[in-house]
Protein backbone atom coordinates (compact mmCIF):
# COMPACT_ATOMS: atom_id res chain seq x y z
CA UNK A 1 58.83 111.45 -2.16
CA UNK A 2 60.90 113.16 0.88
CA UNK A 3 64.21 113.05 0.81
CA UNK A 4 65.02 110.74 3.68
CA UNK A 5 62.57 107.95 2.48
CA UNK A 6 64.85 108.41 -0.92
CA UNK A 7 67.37 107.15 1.23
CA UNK A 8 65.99 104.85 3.23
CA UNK A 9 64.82 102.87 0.05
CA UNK A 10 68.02 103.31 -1.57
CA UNK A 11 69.98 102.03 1.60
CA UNK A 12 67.30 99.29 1.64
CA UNK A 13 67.92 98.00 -1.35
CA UNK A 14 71.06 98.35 -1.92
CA UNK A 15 71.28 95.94 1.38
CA UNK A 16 69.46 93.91 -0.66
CA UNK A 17 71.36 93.67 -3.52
CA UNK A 18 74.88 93.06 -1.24
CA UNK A 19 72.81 89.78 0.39
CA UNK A 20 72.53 88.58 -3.12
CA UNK A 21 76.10 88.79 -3.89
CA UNK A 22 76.40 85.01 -2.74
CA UNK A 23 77.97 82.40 -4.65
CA UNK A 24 77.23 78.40 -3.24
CA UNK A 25 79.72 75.47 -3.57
CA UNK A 26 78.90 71.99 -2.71
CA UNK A 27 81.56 68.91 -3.44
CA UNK A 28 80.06 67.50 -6.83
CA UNK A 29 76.97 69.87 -7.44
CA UNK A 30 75.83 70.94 -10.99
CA UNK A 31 74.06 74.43 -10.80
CA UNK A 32 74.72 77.51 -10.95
CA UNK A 33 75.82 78.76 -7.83
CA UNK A 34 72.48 80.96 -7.02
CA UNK A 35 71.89 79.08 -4.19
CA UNK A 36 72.38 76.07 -1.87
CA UNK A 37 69.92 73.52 -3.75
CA UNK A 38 71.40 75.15 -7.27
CA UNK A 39 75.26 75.23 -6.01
CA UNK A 40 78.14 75.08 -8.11
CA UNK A 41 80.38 72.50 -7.18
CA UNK A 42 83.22 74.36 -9.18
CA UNK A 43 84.95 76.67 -6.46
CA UNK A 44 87.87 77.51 -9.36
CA UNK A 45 84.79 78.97 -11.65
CA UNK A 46 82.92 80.18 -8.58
CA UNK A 47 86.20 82.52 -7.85
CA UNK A 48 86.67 83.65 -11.21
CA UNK A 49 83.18 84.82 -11.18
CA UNK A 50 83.12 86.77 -8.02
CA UNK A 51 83.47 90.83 -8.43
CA UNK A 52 84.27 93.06 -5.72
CA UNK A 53 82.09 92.18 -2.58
CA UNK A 54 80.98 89.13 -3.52
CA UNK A 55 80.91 86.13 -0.83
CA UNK A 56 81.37 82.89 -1.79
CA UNK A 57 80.11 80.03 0.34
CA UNK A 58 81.47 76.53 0.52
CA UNK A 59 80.18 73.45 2.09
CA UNK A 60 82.50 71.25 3.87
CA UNK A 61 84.69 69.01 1.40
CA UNK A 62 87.79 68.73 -0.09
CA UNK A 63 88.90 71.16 -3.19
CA UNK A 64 91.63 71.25 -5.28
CA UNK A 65 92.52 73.63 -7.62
CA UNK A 66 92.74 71.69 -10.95
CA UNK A 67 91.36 68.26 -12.26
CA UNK A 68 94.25 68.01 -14.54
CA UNK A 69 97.96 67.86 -13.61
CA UNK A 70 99.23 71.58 -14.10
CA UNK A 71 101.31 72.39 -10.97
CA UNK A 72 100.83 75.86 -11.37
CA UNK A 73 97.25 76.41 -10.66
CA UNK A 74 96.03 78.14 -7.70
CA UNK A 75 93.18 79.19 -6.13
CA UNK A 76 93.03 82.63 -7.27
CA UNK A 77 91.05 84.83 -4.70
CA UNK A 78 90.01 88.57 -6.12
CA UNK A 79 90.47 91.77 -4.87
CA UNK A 80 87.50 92.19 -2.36
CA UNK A 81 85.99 88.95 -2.53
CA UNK A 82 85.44 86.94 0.66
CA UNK A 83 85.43 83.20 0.58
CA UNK A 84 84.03 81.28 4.01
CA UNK A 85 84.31 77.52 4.65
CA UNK A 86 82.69 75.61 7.16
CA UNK A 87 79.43 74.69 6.28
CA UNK A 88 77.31 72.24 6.09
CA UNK A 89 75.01 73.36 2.87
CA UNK A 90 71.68 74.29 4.31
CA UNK A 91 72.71 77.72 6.05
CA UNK A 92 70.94 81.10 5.45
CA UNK A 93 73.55 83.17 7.30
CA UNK A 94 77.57 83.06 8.18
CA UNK A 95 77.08 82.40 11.77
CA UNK A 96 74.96 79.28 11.47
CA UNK A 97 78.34 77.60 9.98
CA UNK A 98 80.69 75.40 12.14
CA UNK A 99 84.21 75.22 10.98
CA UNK A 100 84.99 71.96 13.28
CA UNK A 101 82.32 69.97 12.35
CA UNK A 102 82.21 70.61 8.47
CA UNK A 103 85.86 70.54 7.59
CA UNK A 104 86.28 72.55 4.33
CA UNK A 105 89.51 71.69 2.63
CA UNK A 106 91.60 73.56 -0.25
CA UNK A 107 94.34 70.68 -0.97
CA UNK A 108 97.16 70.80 -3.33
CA UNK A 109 97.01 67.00 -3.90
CA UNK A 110 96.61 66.78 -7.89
CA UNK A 111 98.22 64.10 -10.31
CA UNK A 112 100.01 60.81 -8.57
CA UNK A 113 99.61 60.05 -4.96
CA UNK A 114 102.09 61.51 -2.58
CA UNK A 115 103.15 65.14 -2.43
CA UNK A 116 106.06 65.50 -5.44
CA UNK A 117 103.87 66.67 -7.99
CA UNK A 118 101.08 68.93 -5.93
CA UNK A 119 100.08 72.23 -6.54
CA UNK A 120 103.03 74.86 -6.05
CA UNK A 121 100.85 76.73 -4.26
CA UNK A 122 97.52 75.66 -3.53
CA UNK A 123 95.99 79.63 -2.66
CA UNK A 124 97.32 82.88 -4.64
CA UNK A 125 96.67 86.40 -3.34
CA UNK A 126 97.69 89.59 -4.79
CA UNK A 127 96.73 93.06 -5.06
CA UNK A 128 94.43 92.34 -2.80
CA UNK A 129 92.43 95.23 -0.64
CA UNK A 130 91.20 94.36 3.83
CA UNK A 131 88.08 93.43 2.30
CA UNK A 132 89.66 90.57 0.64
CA UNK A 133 88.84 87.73 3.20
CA UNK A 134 89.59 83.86 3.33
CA UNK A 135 87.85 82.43 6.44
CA UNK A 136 87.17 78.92 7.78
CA UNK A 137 89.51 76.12 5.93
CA UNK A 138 92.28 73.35 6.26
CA UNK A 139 95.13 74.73 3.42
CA UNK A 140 96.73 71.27 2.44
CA UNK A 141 99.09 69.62 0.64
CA UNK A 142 101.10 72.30 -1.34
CA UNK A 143 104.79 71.96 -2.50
CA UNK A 144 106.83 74.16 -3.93
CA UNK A 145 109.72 72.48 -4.26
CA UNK A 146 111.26 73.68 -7.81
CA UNK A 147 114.51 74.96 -8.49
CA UNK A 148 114.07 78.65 -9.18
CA UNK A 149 115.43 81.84 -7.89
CA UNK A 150 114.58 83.04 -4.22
CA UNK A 151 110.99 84.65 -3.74
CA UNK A 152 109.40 82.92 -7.14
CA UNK A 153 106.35 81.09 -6.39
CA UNK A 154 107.16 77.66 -7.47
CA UNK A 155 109.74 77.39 -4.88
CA UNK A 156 107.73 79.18 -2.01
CA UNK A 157 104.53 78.74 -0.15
CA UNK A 158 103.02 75.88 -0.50
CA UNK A 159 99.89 76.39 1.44
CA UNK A 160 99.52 80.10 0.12
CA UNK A 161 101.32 82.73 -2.03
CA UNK A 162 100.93 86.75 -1.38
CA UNK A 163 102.08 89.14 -3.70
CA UNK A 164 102.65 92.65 -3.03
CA UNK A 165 101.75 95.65 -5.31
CA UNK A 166 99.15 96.07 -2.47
CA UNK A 167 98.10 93.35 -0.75
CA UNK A 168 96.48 93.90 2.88
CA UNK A 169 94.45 90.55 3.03
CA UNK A 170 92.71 89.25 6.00
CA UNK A 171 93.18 85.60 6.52
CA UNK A 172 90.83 84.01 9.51
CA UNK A 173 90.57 80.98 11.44
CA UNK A 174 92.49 78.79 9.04
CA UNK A 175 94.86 76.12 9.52
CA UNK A 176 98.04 75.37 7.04
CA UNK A 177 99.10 71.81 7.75
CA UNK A 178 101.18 69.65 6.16
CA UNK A 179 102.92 72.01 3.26
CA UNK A 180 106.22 71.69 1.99
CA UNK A 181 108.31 74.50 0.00
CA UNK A 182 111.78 75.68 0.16
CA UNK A 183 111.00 79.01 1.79
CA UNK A 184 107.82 79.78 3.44
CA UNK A 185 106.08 76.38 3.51
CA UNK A 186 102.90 76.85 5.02
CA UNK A 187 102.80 80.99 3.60
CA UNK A 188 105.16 83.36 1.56
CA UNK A 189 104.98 87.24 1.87
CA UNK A 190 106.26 88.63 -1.01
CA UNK A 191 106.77 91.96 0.04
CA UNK A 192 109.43 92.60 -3.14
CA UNK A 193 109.06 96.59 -4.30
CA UNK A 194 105.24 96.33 -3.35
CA UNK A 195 103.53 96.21 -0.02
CA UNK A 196 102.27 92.93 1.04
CA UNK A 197 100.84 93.87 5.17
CA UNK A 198 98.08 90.61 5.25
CA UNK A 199 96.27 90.17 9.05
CA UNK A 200 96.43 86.11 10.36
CA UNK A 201 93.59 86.00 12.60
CA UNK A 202 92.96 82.53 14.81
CA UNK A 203 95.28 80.77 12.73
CA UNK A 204 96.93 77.05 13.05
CA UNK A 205 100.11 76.27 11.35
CA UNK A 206 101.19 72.82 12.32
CA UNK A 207 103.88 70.11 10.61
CA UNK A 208 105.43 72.26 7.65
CA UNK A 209 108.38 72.10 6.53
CA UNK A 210 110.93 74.34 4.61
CA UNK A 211 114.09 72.37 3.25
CA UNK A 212 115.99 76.32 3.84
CA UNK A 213 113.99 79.44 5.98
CA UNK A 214 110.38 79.92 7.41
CA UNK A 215 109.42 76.14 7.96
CA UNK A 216 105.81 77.83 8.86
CA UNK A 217 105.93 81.67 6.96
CA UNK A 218 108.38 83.57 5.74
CA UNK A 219 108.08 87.46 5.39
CA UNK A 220 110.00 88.80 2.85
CA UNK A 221 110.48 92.47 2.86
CA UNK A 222 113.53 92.97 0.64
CA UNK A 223 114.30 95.06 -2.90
CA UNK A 224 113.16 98.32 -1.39
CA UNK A 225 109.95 96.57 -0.70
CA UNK A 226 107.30 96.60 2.18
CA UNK A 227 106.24 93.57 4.20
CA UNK A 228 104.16 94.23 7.65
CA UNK A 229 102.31 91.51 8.54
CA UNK A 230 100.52 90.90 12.19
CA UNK A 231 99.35 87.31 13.94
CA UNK A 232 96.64 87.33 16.18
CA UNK A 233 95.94 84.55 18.28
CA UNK A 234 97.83 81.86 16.20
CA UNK A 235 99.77 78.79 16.55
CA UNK A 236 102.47 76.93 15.64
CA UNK A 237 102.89 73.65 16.33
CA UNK A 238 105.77 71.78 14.86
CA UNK A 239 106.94 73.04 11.71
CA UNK A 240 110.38 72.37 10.51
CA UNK A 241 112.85 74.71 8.73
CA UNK A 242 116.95 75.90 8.55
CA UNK A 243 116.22 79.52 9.59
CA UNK A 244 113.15 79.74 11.34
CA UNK A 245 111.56 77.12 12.27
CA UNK A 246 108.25 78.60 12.38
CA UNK A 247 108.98 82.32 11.03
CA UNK A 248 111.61 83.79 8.82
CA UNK A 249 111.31 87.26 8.68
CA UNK A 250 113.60 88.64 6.48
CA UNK A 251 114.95 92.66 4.83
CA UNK A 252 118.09 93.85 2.94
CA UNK A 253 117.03 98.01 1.65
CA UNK A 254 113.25 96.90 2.52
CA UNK A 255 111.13 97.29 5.52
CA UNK A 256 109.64 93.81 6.82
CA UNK A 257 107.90 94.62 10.76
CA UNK A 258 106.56 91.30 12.11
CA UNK A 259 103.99 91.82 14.69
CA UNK A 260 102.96 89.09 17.20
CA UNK A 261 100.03 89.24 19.40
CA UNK A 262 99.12 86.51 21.81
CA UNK A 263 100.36 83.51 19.31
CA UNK A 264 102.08 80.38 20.53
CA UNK A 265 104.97 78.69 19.20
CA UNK A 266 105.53 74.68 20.37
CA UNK A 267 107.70 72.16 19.26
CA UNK A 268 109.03 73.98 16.03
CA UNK A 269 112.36 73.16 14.75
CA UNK A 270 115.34 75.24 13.29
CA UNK A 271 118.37 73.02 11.71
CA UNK A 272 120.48 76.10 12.18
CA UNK A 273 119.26 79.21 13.54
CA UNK A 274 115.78 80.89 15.17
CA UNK A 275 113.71 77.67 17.29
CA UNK A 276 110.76 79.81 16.78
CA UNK A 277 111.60 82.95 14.91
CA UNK A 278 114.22 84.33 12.85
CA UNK A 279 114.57 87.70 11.60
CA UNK A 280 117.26 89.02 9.94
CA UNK A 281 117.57 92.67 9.35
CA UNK A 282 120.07 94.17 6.46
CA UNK A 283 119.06 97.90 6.43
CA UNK A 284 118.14 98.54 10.04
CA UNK A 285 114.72 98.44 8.94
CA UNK A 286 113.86 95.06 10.07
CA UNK A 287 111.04 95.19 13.44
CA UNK A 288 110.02 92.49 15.55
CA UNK A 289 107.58 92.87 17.87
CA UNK A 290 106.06 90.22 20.46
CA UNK A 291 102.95 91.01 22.90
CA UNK A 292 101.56 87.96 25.11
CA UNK A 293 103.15 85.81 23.25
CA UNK A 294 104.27 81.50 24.93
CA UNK A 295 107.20 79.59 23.40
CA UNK A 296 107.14 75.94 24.89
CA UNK A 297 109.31 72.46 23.54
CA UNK A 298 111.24 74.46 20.32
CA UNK A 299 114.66 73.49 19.20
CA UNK A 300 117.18 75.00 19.88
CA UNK A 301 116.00 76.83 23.18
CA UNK A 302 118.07 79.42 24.83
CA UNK A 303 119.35 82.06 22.09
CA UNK A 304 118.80 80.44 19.17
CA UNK A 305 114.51 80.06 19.73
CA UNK A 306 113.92 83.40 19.39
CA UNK A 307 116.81 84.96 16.59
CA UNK A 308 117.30 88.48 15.73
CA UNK A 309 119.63 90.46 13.67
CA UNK A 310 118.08 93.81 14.12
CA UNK A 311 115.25 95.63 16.07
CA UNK A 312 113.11 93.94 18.35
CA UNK A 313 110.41 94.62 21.42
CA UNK A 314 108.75 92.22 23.52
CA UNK A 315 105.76 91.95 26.11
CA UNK A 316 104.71 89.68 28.51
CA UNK A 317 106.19 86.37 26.78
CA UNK A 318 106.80 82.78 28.26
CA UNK A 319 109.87 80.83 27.68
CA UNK A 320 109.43 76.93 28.66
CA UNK A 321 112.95 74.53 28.12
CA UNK A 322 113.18 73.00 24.79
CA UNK A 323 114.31 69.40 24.12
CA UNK A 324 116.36 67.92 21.17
């Protein structure tokens, strides 16, 4: 056999064998996870099953990530594992899905009704390579809410948790609604002597609330530690917090550069400082940077909707007048 055939059949089926590196949820199913009609309906088993470029598929429903009552478990999503919501259960490829119509739900609502003994934090990422993806759900319902020291994960992000070490995740059309926590409701970067540099793509973050900073995110960049996140085409709609009522982004001796690319920021609300943003730099190594970015209806307007203790360059941004 010639040389370049070799290749051909070894590109061939090695093509093959990445198509079969599917895993199927369904709400309620019994199988295996092999396929649609054999799906698992298990997503916490599905996860800790999936290797390095594995995609896991999950039909629209709502998931939570224990039956039981133990606060502390999260969705756990590998290194290099992508996980896609939005369908409907009969699709053959990732463009047949439709994230509006099949609402796929990861919600931290476990034990009693109401939201004081949910999940800490409903999805956990760390270590976590670009090809670690999370594309196409409604994070719900997480509350991290205990007393514990600044940055630990049972007092920060509700909706989601990312730990540094390396983590340069790509989260993707998802929306973070209705999380509580005391810092970082919606999502905490925990940039703490690791790197945590995660990519927000076509995001909604709307009604959080922080009872202190980030009532949406908050980037945390301190202890010598590295925390670069960028939002693309987001938005944040009403979320509540003391510093930042949509973004805290925060550095002492660490590097935490916030990058903003056409996002829009409405109706947020800061009890003290930062409308809209907030970022406080300690070491001069603090960044801010805004590109196309609107600001309409936050509170308070005028200096205090856009905060910053530090370095900072904007782009082509609107500024509408706030009301109490």
């Amino acid at each position: 056999m010639k040389p370049t055939l070799i290749l051909v059949v070894a590109f061939l089926v090695s093509m093959i064998t990445v198509q079969a590196q599917v895993i199927y949820v369904k709400p309620n199913a019994q199988g295996d996870g092999t396929s649609w009609e054999n799906a698992t309906g298990n997503l916490q088993k599905a996860l800790q099953s999936a290797t390095e470029g594995t995609q896991v598929w999950v039909a629209a429903g709502t998931y939570t990530p224990t039956m039981g009552t133990d606060r502390t478990v999260s969705f756990e999503l590998p290194s290099g594992v992508a996980i896609y919501g939005g369908f409907q259960g009969t699709e053959t490829s990732l463009d047949q899905r439709n994230i509006e119509q099949n609402p796929t739900i990861l919600s931290g609502e476990i034990g009693q009704p109401g939201p004081v003994d949910n999940s800490y934090n409903v999805v956990f990422i760390s270590n976590s390579d670009e090809n670690t993806i999370i594309d196409g759900f409604v994070i719900t319902g997480g509350n991290a809410n205990a007393e514990a020291m600044e940055g630990v994960r049972t007092r920060s992000g509700g909706g989601m948790y990312i730990a540094g070490g390396s983590a340069k995740p790509q989260i993707v059309n998802c929306t973070f609604t209705k999380n509580q926590a005391r810092d970082g409701a919606a999502v905490y970067l925990n940039g703490r002597t690791g790197e945590c540099s995660p990519k927000f793509l076509s995001c909604v973050f709307k009604e959080n609330e922080a009872g202190l900073d980030g009532g949406a995110v908050y980037n945390d960049g301190r202890k010598n530690g590295l925390s670069n996140p960028v939002f693309v085409a987001c938005e944040f709609y009403r979320n509540v917090g003391t510093y930042g009522g949509a973004i805290c982004n925060a550095s002492d001796t660490g590097v935490c550069n916030l990058t903003l690319e056409g996002c829009t920021f409405v109706e947020n609300v800061a009890f003290l400082r930062g409308g809209a943003l907030f970022s406080l730099n300690g070491d001069e190594k603090c960044y801010l940077e805004l590109a196309d970015c609107n600001f309409n209806g936050n509170y308070p307007d005028d200096q205090n909707m856009v905060f910053v203790s530090g370095s900072a360059r904007a782009e082509a941004y609107a500024v509408e007048k706030s009301t109490p």
